[in-house]
N, C-alpha and C. Protein backbone atom coordinates (compact mmCIF):
# COMPACT_ATOMS: atom_id res chain seq x y z
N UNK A 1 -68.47 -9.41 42.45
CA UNK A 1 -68.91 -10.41 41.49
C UNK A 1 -67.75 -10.75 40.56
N UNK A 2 -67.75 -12.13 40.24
CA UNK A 2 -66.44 -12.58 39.44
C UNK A 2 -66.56 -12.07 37.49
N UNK A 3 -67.55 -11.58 36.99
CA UNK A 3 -68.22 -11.66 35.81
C UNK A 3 -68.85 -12.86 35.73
N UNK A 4 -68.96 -14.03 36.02
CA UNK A 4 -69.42 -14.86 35.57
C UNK A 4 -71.00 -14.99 35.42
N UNK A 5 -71.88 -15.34 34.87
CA UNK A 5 -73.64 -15.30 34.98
C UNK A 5 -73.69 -16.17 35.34
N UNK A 6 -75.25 -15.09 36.23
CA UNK A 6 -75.89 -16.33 37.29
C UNK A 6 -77.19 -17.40 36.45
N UNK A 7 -76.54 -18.35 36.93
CA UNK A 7 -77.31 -20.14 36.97
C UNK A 7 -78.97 -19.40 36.32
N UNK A 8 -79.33 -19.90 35.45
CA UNK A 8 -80.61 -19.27 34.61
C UNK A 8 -80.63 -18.00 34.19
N UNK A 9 -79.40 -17.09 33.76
CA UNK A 9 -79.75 -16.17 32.86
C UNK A 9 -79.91 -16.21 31.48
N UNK A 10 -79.64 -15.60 30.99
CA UNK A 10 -80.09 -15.33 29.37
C UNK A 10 -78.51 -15.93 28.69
N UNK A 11 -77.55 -15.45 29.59
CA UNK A 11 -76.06 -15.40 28.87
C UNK A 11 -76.50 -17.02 29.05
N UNK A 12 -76.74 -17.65 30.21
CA UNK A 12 -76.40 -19.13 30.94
C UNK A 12 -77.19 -19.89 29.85
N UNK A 13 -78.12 -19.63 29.12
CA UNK A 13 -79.05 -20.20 28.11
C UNK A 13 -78.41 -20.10 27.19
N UNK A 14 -78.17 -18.75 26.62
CA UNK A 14 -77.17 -19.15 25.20
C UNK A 14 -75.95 -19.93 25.09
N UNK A 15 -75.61 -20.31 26.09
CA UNK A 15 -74.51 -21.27 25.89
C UNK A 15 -74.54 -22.48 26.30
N UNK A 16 -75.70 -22.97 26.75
CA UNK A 16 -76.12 -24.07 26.82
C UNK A 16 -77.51 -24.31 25.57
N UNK A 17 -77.91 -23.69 24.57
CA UNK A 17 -78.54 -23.56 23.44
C UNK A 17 -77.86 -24.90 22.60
N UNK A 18 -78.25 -25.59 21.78
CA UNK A 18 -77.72 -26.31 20.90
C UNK A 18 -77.46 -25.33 19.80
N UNK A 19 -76.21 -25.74 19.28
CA UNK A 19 -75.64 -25.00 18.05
C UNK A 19 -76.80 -24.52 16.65
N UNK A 20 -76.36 -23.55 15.97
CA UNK A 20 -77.57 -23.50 14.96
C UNK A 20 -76.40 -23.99 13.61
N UNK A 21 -76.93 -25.12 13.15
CA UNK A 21 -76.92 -25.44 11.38
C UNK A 21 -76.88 -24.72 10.93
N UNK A 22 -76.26 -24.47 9.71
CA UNK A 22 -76.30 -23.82 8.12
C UNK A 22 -76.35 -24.76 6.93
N UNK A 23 -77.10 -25.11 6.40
CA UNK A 23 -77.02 -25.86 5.13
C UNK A 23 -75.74 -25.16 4.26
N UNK A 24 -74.75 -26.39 3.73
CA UNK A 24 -73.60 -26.12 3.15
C UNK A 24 -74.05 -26.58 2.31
N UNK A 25 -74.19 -27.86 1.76
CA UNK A 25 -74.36 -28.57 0.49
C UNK A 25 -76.20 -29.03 0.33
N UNK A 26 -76.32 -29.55 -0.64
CA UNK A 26 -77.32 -30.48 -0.94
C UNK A 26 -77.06 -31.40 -1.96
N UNK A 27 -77.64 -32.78 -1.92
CA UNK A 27 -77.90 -33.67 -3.04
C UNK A 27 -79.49 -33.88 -2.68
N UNK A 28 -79.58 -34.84 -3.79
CA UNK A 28 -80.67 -35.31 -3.67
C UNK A 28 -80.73 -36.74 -4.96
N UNK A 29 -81.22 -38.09 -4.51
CA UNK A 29 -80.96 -39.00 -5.02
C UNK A 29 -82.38 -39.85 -5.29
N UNK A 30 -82.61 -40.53 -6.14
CA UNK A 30 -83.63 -40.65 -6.86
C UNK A 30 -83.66 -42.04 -7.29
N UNK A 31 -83.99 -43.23 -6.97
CA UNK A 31 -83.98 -44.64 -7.32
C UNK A 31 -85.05 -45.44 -7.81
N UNK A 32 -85.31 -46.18 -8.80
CA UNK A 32 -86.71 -46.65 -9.14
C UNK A 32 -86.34 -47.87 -9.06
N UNK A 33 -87.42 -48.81 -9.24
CA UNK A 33 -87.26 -50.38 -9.78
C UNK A 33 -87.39 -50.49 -10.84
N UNK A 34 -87.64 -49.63 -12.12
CA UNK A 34 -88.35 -49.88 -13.03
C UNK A 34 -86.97 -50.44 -14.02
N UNK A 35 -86.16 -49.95 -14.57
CA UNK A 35 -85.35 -50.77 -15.77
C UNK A 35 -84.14 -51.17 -15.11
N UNK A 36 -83.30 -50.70 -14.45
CA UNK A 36 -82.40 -51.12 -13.53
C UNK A 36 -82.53 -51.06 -12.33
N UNK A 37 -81.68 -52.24 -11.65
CA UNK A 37 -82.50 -52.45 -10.05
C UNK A 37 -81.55 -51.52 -9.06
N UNK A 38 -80.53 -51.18 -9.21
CA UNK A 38 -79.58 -50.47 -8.05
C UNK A 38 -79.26 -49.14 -8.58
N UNK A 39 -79.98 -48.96 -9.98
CA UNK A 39 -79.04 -47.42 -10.73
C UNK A 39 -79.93 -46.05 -10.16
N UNK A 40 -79.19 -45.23 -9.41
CA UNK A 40 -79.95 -43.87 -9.12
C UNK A 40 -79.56 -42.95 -9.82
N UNK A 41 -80.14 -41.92 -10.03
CA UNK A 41 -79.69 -39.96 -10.28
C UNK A 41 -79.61 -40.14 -8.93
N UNK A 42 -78.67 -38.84 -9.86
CA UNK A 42 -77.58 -38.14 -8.34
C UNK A 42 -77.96 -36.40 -9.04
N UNK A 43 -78.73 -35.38 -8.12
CA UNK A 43 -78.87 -33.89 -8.53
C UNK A 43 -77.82 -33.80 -7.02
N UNK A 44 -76.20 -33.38 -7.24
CA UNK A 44 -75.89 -32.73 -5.99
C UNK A 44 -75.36 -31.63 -6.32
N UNK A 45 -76.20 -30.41 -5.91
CA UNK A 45 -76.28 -28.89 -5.79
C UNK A 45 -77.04 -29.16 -7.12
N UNK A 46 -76.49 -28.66 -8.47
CA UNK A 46 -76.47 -28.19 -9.49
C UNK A 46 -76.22 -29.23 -10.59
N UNK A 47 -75.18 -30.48 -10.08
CA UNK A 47 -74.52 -31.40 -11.28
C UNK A 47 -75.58 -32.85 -11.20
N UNK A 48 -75.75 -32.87 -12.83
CA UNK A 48 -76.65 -34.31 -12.30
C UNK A 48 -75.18 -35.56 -12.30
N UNK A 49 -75.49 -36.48 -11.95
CA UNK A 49 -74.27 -37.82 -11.60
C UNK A 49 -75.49 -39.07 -11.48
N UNK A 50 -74.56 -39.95 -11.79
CA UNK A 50 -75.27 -41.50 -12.02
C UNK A 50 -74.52 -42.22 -10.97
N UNK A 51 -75.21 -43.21 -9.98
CA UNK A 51 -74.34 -44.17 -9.84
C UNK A 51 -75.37 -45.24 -9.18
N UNK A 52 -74.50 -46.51 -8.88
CA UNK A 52 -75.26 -48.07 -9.53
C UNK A 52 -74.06 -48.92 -8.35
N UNK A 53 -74.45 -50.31 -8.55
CA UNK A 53 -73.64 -51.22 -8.16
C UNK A 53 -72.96 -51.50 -9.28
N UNK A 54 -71.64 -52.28 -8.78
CA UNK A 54 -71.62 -53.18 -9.83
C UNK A 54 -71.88 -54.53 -10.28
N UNK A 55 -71.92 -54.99 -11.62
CA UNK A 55 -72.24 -56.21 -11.94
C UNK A 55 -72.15 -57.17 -10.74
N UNK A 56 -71.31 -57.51 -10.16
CA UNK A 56 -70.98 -58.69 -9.32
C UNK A 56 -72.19 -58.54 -7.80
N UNK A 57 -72.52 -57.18 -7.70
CA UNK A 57 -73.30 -56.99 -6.49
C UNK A 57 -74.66 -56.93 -7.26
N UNK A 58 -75.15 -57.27 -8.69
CA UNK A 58 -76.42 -57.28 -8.78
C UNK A 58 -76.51 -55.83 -9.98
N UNK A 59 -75.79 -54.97 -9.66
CA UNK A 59 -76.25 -53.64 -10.20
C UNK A 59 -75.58 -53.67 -11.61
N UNK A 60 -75.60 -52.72 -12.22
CA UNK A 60 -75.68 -52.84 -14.12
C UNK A 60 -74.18 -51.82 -14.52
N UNK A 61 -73.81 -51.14 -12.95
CA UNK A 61 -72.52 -50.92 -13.09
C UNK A 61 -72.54 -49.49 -14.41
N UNK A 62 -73.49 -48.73 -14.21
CA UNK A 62 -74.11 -47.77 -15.27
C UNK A 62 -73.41 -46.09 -14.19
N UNK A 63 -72.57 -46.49 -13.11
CA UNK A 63 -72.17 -45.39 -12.73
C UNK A 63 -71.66 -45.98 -11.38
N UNK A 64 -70.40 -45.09 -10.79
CA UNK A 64 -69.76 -44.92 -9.59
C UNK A 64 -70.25 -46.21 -8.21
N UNK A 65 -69.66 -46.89 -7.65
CA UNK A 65 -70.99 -47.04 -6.49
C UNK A 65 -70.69 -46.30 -5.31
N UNK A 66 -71.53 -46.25 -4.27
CA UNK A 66 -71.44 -45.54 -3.02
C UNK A 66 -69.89 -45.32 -3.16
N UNK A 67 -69.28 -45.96 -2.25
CA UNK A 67 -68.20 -46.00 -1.31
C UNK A 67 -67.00 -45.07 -2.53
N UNK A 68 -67.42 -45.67 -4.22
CA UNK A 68 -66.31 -44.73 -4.72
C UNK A 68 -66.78 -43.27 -5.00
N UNK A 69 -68.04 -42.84 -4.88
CA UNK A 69 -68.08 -41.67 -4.45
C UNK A 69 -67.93 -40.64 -3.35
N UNK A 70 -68.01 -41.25 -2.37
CA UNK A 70 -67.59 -41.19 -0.57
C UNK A 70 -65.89 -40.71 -1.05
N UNK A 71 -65.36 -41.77 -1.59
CA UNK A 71 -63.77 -41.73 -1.95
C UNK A 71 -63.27 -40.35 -2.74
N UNK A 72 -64.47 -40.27 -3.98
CA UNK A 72 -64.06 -39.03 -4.85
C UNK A 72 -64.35 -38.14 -4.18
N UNK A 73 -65.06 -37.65 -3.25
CA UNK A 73 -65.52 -36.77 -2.46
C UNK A 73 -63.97 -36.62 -1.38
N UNK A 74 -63.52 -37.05 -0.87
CA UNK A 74 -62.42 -36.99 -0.08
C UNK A 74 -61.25 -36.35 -1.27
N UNK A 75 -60.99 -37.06 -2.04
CA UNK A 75 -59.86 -36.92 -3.14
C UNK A 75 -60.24 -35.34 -3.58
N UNK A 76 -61.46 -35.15 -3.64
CA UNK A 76 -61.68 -34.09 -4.84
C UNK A 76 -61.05 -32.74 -4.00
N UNK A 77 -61.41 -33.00 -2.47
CA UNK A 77 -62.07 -31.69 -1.69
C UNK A 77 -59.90 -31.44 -1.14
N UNK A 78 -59.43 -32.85 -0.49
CA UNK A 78 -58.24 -32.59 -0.89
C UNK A 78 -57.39 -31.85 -1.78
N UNK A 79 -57.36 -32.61 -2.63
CA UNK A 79 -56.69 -32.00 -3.96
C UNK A 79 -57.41 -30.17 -4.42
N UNK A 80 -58.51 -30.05 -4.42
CA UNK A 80 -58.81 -28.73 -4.29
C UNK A 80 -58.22 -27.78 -3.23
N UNK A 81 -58.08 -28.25 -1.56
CA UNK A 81 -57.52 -27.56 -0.62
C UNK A 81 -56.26 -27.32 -0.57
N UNK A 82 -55.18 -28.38 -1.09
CA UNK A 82 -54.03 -28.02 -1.46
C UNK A 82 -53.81 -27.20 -2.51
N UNK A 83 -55.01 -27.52 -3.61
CA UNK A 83 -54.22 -26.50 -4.26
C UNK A 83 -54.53 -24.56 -4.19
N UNK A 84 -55.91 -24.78 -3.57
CA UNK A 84 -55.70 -23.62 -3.06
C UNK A 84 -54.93 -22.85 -1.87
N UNK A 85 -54.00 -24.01 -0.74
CA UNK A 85 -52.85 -23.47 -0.07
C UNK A 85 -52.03 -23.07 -0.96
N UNK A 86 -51.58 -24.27 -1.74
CA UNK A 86 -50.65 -23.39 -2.59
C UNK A 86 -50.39 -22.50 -3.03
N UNK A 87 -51.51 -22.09 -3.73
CA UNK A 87 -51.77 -20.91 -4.42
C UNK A 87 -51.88 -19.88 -3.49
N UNK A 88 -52.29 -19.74 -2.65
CA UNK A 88 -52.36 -18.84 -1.72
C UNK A 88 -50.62 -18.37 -0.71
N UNK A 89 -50.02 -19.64 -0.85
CA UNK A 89 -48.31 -19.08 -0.33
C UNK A 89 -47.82 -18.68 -1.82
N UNK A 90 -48.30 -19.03 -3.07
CA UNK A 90 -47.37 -18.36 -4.28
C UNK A 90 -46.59 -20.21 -3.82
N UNK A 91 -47.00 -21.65 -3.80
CA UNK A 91 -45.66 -22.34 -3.98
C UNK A 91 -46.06 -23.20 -5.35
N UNK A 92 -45.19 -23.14 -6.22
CA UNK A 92 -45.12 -23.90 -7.61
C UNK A 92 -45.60 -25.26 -7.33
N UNK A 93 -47.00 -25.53 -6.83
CA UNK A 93 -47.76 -26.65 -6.97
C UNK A 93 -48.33 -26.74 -8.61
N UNK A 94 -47.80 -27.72 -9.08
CA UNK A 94 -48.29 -27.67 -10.60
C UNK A 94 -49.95 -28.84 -10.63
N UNK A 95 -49.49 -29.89 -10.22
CA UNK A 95 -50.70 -30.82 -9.87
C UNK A 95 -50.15 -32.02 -9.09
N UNK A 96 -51.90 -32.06 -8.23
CA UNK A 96 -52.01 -33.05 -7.66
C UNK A 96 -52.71 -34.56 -7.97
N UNK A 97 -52.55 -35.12 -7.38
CA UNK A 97 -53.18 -36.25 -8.16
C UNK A 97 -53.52 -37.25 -6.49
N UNK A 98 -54.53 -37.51 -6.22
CA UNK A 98 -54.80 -38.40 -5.12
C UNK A 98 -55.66 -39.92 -5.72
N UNK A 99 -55.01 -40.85 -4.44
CA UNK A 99 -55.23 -41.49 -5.18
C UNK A 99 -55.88 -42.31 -4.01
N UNK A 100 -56.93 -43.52 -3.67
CA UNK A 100 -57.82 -43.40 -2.88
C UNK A 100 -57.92 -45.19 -3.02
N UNK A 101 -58.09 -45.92 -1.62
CA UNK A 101 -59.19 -46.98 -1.21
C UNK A 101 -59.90 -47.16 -0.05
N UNK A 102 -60.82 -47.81 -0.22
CA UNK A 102 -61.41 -48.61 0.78
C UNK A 102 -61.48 -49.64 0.94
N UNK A 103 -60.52 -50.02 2.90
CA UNK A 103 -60.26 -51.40 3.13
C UNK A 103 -61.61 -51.97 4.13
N UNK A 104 -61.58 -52.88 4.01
CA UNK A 104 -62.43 -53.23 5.42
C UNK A 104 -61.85 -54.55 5.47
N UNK A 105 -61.82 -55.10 7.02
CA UNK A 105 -61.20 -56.61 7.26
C UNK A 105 -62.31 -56.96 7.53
N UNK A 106 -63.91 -56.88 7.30
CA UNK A 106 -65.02 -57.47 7.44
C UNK A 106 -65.74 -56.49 8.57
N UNK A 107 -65.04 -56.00 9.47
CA UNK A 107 -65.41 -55.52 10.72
C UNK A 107 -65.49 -53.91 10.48
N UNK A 108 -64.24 -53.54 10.19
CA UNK A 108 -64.18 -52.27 10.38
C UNK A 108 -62.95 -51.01 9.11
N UNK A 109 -63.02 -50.77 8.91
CA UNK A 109 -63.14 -50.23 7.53
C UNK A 109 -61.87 -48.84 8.08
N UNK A 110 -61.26 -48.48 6.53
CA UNK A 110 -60.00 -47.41 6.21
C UNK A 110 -59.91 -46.94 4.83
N UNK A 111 -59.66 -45.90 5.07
CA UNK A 111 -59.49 -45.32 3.76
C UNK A 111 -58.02 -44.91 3.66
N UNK A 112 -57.28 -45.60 2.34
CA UNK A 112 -55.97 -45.45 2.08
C UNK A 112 -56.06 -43.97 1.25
N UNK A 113 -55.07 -43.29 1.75
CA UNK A 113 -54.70 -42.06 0.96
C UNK A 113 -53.51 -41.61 0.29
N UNK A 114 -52.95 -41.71 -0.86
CA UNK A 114 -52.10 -41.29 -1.33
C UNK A 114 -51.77 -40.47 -2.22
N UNK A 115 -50.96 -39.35 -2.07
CA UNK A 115 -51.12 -38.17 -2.64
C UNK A 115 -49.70 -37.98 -3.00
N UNK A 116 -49.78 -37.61 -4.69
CA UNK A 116 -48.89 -36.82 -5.39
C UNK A 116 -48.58 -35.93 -5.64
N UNK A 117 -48.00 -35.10 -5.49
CA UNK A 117 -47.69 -33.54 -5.44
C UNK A 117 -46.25 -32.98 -7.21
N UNK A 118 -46.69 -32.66 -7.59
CA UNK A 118 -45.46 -32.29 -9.12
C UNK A 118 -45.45 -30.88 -9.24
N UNK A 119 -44.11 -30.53 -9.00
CA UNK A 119 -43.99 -28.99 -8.90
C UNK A 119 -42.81 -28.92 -8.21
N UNK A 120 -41.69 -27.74 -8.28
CA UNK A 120 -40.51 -27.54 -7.70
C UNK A 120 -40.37 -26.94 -6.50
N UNK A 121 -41.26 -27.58 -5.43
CA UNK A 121 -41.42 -27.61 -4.11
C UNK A 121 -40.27 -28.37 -3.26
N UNK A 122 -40.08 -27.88 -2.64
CA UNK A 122 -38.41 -27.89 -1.51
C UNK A 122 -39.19 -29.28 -0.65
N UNK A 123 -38.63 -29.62 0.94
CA UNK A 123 -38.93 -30.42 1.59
C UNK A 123 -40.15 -29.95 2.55
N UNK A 124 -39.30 -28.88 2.48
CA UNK A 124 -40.42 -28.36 4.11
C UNK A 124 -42.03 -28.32 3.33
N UNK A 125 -42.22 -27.55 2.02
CA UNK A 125 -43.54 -27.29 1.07
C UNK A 125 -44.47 -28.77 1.22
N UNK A 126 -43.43 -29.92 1.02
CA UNK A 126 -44.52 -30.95 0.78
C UNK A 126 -44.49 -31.27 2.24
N UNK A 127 -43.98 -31.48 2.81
CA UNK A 127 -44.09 -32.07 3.99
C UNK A 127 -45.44 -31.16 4.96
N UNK A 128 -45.51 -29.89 4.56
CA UNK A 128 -46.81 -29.16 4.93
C UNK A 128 -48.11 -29.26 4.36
N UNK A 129 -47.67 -29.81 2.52
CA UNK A 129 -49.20 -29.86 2.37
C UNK A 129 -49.68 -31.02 2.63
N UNK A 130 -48.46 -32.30 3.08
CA UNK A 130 -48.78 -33.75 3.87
C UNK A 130 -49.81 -33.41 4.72
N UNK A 131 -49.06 -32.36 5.55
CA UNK A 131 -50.16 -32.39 6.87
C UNK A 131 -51.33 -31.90 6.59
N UNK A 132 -51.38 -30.58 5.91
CA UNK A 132 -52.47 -30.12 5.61
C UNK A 132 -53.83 -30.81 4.65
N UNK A 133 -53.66 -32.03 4.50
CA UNK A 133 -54.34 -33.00 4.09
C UNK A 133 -54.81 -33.44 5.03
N UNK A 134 -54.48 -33.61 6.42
CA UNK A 134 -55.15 -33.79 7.68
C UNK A 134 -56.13 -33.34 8.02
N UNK A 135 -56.68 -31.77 7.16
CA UNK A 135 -57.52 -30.79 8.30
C UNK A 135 -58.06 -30.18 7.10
N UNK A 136 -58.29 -31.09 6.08
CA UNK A 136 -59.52 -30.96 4.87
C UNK A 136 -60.64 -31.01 5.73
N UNK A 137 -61.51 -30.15 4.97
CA UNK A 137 -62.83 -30.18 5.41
C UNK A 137 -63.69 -31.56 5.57
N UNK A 138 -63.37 -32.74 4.59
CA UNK A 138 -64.59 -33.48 4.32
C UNK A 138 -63.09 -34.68 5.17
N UNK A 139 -62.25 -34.64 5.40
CA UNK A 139 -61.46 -35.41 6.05
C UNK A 139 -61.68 -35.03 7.46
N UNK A 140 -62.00 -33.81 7.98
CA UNK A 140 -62.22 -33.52 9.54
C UNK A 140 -63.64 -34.22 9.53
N UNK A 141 -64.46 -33.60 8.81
CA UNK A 141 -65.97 -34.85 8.73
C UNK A 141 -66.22 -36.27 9.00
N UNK A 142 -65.25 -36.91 7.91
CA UNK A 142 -65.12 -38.11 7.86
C UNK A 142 -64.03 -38.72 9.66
N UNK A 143 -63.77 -38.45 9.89
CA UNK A 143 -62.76 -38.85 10.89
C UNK A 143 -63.77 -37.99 12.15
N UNK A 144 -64.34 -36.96 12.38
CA UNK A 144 -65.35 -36.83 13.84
C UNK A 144 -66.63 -37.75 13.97
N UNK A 145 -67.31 -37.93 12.31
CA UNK A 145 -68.00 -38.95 12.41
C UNK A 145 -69.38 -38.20 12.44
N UNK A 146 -70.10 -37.76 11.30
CA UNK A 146 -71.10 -36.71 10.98
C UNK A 146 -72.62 -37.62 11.42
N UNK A 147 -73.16 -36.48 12.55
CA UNK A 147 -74.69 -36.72 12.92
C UNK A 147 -74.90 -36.82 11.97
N UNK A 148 -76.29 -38.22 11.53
CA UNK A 148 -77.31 -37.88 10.19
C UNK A 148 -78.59 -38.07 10.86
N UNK A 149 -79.65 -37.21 10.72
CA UNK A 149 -80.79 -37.21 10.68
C UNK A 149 -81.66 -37.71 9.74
N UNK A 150 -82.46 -39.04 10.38
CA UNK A 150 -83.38 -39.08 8.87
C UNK A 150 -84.56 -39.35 9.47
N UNK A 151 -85.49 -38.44 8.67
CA UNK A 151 -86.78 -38.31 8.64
C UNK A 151 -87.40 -38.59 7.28
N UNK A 152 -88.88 -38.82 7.15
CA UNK A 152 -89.51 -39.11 6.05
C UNK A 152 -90.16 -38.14 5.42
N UNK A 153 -89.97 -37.99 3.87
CA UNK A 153 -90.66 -36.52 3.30
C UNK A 153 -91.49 -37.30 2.23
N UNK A 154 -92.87 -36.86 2.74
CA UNK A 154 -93.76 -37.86 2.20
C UNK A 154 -94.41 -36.78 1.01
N UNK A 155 -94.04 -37.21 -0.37
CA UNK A 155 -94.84 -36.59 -1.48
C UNK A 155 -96.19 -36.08 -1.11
C-alpha cells in the first residue's frame, strides 16, 4: 500500500470537509430614517463610529462614508503591521503615515497606496517593509476577494 486512503474513508472526508470559520472581528451597523437619511452607528467590536454620505450624495456628511472607511481599514491594519515588523527586527521605524484612494473609471475600481516611512532605515529596511505591505492581512482580503454571506436576522 502507497499510504494513501482509500476513496470514502474518514481521512478521504476530512479533507474534502469544507474549512471551519473562526469569527475574527465583528461590527454591527444600525440605520434609521428618522432625522437623517444616510447617517448610521457603527458598534465595531467595542468602538462606537458614525458614518453618512456626503452632502453632494444626499447624506448630512455627519461621519466617514463607506469606501473611506474600507480605505481607513487598509491604512490602519498596514501601518499597524509595519510597525509591528519593525519593531519586531529592532529597525528605527519612527512613523508611518499611509496615505489612501479610491479610483474607479466607472467600471472597475483601485485603491492607490502610498506609504511613508521616517526613521534611519538603510535601503534594503524600506524596500522590505514596501513589500511587506503586500501580505497585510486586510490587503490579502481585499485582493482574494472575501465570501459574504447574507442572511436575514429577524428581531
Amino acid at each position: 500500500m502507497n499510504g494513501s486512503a482509500a476513496p470514502g474513508s474518514t481521512q478521504d472526508a476530512a479533507k474534502d470537509a469544507a474549512p471551519e470559520f473562526r469569527r475574527v472581528t465583528t461590527a454591527v451597523v444600525t440605520g434609521s430614517s428618522a432625522d437623517v437619511p444616510f447617517h448610521v452607528d457603527v458598534k465595531a467590536g467595542t468602538h462606537p463610529l458614525t458614518a453618512d454620505e456626503p452632502v453632494r450624495r444626499g447624506g448630512s456628511d455627519s461621519g466617514p462614508e463607506p469606501f473611506a472607511l474600507l480605505l481607513a481599514s487598509l491604512g490602519s491594519c498596514t501601518a499597524i503591521t509595519l510597525r509591528m515588523y519593525a519593531e519586531r527586527k529592532e529597525w528605527p521605524l519612527e512613523t508611518v503615515r499611509v496615505r489612501l484612494g479610491y479610483e474607479t473609471d466607472g467600471r472597475n475600481g483601485r485603491i492607490a497606496r502610498r506609504v511613508a516611512l521616517a526613521g534611519a532605515l538603510d535601503e534594503d529596511q524600506r524596500a522590505r517593509l514596501l513589500d511587506i505591505c503586500e501580505r497585510t492581512p486586510v490587503t490579502l482580503a481585499l485582493r482574494a476577494g472575501v465570501a459574504i454571506e447574507t442572511t436575514e436576522d429577524r428581531a
